[in-house]
Protein backbone atom coordinates (compact mmCIF):
# COMPACT_ATOMS: atom_id res chain seq x y z
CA UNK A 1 0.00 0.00 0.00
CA UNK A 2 1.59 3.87 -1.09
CA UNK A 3 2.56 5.68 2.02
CA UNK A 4 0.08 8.75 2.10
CA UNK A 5 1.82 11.96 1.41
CA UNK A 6 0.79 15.18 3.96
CA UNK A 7 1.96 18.70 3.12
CA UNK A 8 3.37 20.83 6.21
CA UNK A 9 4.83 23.92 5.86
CA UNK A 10 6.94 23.54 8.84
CA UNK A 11 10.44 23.07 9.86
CA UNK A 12 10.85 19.04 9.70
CA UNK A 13 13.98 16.71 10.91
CA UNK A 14 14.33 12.73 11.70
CA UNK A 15 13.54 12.33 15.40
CA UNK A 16 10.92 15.37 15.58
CA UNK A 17 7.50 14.92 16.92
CA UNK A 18 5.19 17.06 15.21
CA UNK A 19 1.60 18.05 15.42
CA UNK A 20 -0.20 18.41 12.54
CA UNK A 21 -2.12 20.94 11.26
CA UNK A 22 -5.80 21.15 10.90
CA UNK A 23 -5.89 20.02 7.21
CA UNK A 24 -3.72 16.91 7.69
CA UNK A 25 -5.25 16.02 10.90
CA UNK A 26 -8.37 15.96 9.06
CA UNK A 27 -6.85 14.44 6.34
CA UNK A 28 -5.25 11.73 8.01
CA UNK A 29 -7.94 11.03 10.95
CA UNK A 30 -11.27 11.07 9.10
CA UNK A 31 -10.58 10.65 5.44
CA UNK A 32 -7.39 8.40 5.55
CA UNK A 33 -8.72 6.81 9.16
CA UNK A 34 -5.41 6.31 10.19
CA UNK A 35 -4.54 5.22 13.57
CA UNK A 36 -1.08 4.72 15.56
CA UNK A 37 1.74 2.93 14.19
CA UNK A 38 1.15 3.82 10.69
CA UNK A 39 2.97 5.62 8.55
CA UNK A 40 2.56 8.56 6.15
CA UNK A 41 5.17 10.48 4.55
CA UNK A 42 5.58 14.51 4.89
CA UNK A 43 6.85 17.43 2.89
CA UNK A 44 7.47 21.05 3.46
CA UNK A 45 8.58 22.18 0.16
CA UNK A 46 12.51 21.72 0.58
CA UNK A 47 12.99 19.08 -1.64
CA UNK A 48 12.71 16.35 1.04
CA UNK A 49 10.56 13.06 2.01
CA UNK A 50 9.95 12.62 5.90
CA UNK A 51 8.68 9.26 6.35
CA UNK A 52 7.00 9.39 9.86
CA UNK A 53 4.98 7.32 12.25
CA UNK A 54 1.72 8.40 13.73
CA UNK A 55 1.53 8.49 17.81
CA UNK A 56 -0.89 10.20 18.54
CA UNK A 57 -5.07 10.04 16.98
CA UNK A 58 -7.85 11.97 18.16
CA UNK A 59 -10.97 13.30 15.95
CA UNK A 60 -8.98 16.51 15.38
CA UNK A 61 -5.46 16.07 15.85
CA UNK A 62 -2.65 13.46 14.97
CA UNK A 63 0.91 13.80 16.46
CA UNK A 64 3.90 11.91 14.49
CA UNK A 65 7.37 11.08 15.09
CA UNK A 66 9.82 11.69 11.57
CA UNK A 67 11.89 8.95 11.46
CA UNK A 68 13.83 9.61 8.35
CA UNK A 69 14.82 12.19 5.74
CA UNK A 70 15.39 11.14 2.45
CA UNK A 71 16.16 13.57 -0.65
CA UNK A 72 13.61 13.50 -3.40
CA UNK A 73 14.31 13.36 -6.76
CA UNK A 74 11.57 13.78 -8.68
CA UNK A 75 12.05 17.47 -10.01
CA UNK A 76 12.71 17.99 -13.58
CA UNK A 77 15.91 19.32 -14.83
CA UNK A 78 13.83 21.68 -16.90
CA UNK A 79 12.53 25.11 -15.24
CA UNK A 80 9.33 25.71 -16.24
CA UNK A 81 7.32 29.03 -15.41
CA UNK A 82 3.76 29.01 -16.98
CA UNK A 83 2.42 32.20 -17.73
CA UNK A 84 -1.66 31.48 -18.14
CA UNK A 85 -4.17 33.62 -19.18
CA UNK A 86 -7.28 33.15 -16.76
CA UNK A 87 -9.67 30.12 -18.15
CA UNK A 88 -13.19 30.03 -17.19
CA UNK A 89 -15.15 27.63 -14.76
CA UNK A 90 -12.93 24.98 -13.51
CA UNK A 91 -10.72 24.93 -16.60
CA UNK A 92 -8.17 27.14 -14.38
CA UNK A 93 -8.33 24.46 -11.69
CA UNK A 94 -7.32 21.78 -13.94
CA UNK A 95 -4.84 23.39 -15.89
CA UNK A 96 -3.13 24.52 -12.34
CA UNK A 97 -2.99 20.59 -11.49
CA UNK A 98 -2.03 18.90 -13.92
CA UNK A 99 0.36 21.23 -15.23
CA UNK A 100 1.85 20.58 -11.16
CA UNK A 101 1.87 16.97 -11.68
CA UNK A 102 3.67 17.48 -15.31
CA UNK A 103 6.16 19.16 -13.20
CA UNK A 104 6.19 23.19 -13.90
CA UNK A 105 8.05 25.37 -11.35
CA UNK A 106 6.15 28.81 -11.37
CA UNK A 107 2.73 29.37 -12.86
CA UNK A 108 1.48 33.21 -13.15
CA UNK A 109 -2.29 33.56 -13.77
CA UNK A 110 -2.51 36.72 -16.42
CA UNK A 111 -5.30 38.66 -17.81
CA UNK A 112 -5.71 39.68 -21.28
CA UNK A 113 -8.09 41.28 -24.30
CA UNK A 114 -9.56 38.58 -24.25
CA UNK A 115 -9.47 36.87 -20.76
CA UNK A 116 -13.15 37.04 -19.95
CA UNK A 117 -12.64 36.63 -16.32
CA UNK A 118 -13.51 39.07 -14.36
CA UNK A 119 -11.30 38.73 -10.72
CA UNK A 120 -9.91 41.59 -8.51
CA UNK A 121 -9.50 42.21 -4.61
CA UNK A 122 -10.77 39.99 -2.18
CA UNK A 123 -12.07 37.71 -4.95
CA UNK A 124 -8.70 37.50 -6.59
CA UNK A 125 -6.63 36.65 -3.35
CA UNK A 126 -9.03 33.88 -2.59
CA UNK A 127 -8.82 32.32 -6.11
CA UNK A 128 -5.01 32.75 -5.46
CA UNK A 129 -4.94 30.99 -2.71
CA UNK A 130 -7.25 28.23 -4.15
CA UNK A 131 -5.33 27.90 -7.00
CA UNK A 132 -2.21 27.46 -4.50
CA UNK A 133 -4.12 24.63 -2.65
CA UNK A 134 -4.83 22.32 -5.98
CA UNK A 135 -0.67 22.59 -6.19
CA UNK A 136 0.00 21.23 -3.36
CA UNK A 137 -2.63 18.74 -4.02
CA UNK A 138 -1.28 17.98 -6.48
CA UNK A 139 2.51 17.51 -5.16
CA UNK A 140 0.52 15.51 -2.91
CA UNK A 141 -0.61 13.28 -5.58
CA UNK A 142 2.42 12.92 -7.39
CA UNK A 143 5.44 12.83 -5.13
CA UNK A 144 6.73 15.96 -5.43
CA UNK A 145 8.52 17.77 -2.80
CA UNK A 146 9.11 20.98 -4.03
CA UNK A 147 5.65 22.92 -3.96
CA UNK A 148 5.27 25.51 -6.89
CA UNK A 149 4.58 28.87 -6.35
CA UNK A 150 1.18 30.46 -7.91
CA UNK A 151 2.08 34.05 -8.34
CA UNK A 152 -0.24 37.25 -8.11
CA UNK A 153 -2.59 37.49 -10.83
CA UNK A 154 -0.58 40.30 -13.64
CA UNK A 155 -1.67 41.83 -16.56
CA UNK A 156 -0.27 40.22 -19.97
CA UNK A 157 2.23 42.77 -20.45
CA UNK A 158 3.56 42.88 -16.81
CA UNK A 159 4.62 39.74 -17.35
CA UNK A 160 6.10 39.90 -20.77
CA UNK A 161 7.95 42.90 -19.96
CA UNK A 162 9.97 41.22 -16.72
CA UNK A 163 13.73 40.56 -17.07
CA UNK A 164 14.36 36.94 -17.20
CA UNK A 165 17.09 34.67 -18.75
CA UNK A 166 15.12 32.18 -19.55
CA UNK A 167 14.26 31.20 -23.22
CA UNK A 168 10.62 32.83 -23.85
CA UNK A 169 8.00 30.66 -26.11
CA UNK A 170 4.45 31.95 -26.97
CA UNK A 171 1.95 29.20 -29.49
CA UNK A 172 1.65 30.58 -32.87
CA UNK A 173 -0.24 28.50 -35.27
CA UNK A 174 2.17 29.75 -38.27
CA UNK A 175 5.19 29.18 -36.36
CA UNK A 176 8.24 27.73 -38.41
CA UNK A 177 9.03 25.05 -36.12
CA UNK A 178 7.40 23.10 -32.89
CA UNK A 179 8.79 22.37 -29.87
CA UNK A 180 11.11 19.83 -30.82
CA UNK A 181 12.84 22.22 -33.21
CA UNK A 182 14.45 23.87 -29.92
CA UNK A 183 17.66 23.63 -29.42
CA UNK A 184 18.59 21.13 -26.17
CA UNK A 185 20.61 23.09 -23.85
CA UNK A 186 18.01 25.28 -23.15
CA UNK A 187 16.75 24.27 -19.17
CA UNK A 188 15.06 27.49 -18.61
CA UNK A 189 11.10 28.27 -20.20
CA UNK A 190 8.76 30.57 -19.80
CA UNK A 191 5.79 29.51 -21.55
CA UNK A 192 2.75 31.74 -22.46
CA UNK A 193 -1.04 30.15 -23.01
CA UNK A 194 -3.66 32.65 -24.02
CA UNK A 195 -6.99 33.00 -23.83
CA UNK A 196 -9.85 30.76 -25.22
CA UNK A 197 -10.50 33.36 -27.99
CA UNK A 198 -6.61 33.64 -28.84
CA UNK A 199 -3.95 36.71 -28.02
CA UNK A 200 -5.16 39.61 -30.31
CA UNK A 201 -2.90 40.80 -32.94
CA UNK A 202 -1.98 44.05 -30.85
CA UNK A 203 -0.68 41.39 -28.04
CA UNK A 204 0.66 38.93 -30.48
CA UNK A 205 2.80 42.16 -31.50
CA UNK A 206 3.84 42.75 -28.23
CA UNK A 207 5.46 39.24 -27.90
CA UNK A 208 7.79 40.32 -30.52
CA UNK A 209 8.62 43.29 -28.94
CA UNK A 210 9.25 41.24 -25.81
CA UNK A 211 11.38 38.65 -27.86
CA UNK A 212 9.61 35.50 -27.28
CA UNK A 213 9.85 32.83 -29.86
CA UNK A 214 6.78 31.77 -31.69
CA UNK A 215 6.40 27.94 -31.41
CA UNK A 216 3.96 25.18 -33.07
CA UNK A 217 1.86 22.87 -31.38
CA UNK A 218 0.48 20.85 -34.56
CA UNK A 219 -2.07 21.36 -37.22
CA UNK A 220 -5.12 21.23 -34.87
CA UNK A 221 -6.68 23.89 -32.73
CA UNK A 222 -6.74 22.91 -29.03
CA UNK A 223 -8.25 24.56 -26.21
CA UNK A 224 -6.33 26.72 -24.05
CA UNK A 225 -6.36 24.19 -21.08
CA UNK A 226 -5.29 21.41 -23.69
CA UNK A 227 -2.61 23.57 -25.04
CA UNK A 228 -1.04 24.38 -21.89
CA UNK A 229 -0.66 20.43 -21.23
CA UNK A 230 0.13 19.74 -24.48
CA UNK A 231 3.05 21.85 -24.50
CA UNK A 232 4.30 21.50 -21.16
CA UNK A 233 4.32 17.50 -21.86
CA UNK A 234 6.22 18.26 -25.60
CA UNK A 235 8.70 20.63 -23.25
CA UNK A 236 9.39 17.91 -21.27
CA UNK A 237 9.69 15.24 -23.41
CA UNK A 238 12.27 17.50 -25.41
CA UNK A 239 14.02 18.88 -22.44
CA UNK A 240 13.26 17.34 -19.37
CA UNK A 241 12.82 13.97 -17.69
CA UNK A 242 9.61 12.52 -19.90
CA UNK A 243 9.98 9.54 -22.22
């Protein structure tokens, strides 16, 4: 049986007895119904597995002892930061986790011409920190250790204009190459997704201001949760640790 996996973003070491919080004591006492003496395996984001042993069960807390610290190695060799224009419904949601569990670093929800979302103040900082939650659900999910960071909403040319060295790729449906035309060495991406009604030709301009490389997906049009997937998993399999 897999070890659960708990999220705590505390200080951890072998031989510490730890409390946890209220979402993994819930998580662990009345989902998981886990008692004393077995084990489930927590992460605070450093990179690290602590296997530990519960000690303690009640109906709203559970106490552990770490007994080990083991590295993880299940981060990519590629850095990935996803810049995403806002998706309606629950299409944001899944886009957040399951480009998580396809291993992306940084993801930076945008707004557009065309975003059609319509988020700001208290709103926004709860959809933030929702959209936070499904990634470490999803490390949860797929054994990652290092939790990646959901970034303040920003307007499309906010993030364009910031310095980076990374290599900068935006979808263009009359690109000259695709993904796999990139050359190999390159270990740092920014990728930008638009909308569902496209980038308009004023932002598509902007791009090219901004230097980023126009990049093909294939001859059919996807949707922009499907492209974000899509070209995360061809990034990967090209550059990183798929295949």
């Amino acid at each position: 049986m897999r070890v659960p996996r708990i999220y705590q973003p505390i200080a951890l070491s072998a031989q510490a007895q730890v409390s946890l919080d209220e979402d993994g004591a819930a998580h662990v006492g009345r989902v998981l119904r886990m008692g004393v003496g077995e084990q489930i395996c927590l992460f605070n984001g450093d990179g690290n597995n602590y296997l530990a042993e519960i000690i303690a069960a009640g109906k709203k807390s559970v106490d552990v002892q770490v007994l080990s610290c083991e590295a993880n190695a299940s981060e990519s060799p590629l850095n990935l930061h996803l810049g995403q224009v806002i998706s309606r419904g629950d299409r944001m949601d899944f886009t957040i986790q399951k480009s998580v569990e396809l291993g992306v670093n940084t993801i930076t929800p945008l707004f557009s011409e065309r975003c059609g979302v319509k988020l700001n103040g208290e709103r926004l900082d709860k959809k933030i920190q929702q959209w936070q939650k499904i990634a470490i659900s999803a490390c949860e999910q797929s054994g990652r250790s290092v939790v990646p960071v959901i970034r303040p909403a920003m307007e499309l040319r906010d993030w364009c204009a910031e310095q980076t060295a990374a290599l900068k790729l935006n979808l263009h449906p009359r690109a000259a190459f695709g993904i796999g035309g990139l050359p190999r060495d390159n270990q740092r991406i920014r990728l930008l997704i638009g909308p569902e009604g496209g980038l308009s030709a004023d932002e598509i301009g902007m791009t090219e201001t901004y230097h980023f490389t126009d990049v093909l997906l294939g001859p059919r049009v996807l949707r922009t949760e499907t492209a974000s997937l899509t070209a995360i998993s061809a990034l990967q399999l090209h550059l990183g640790d798929l295949g």
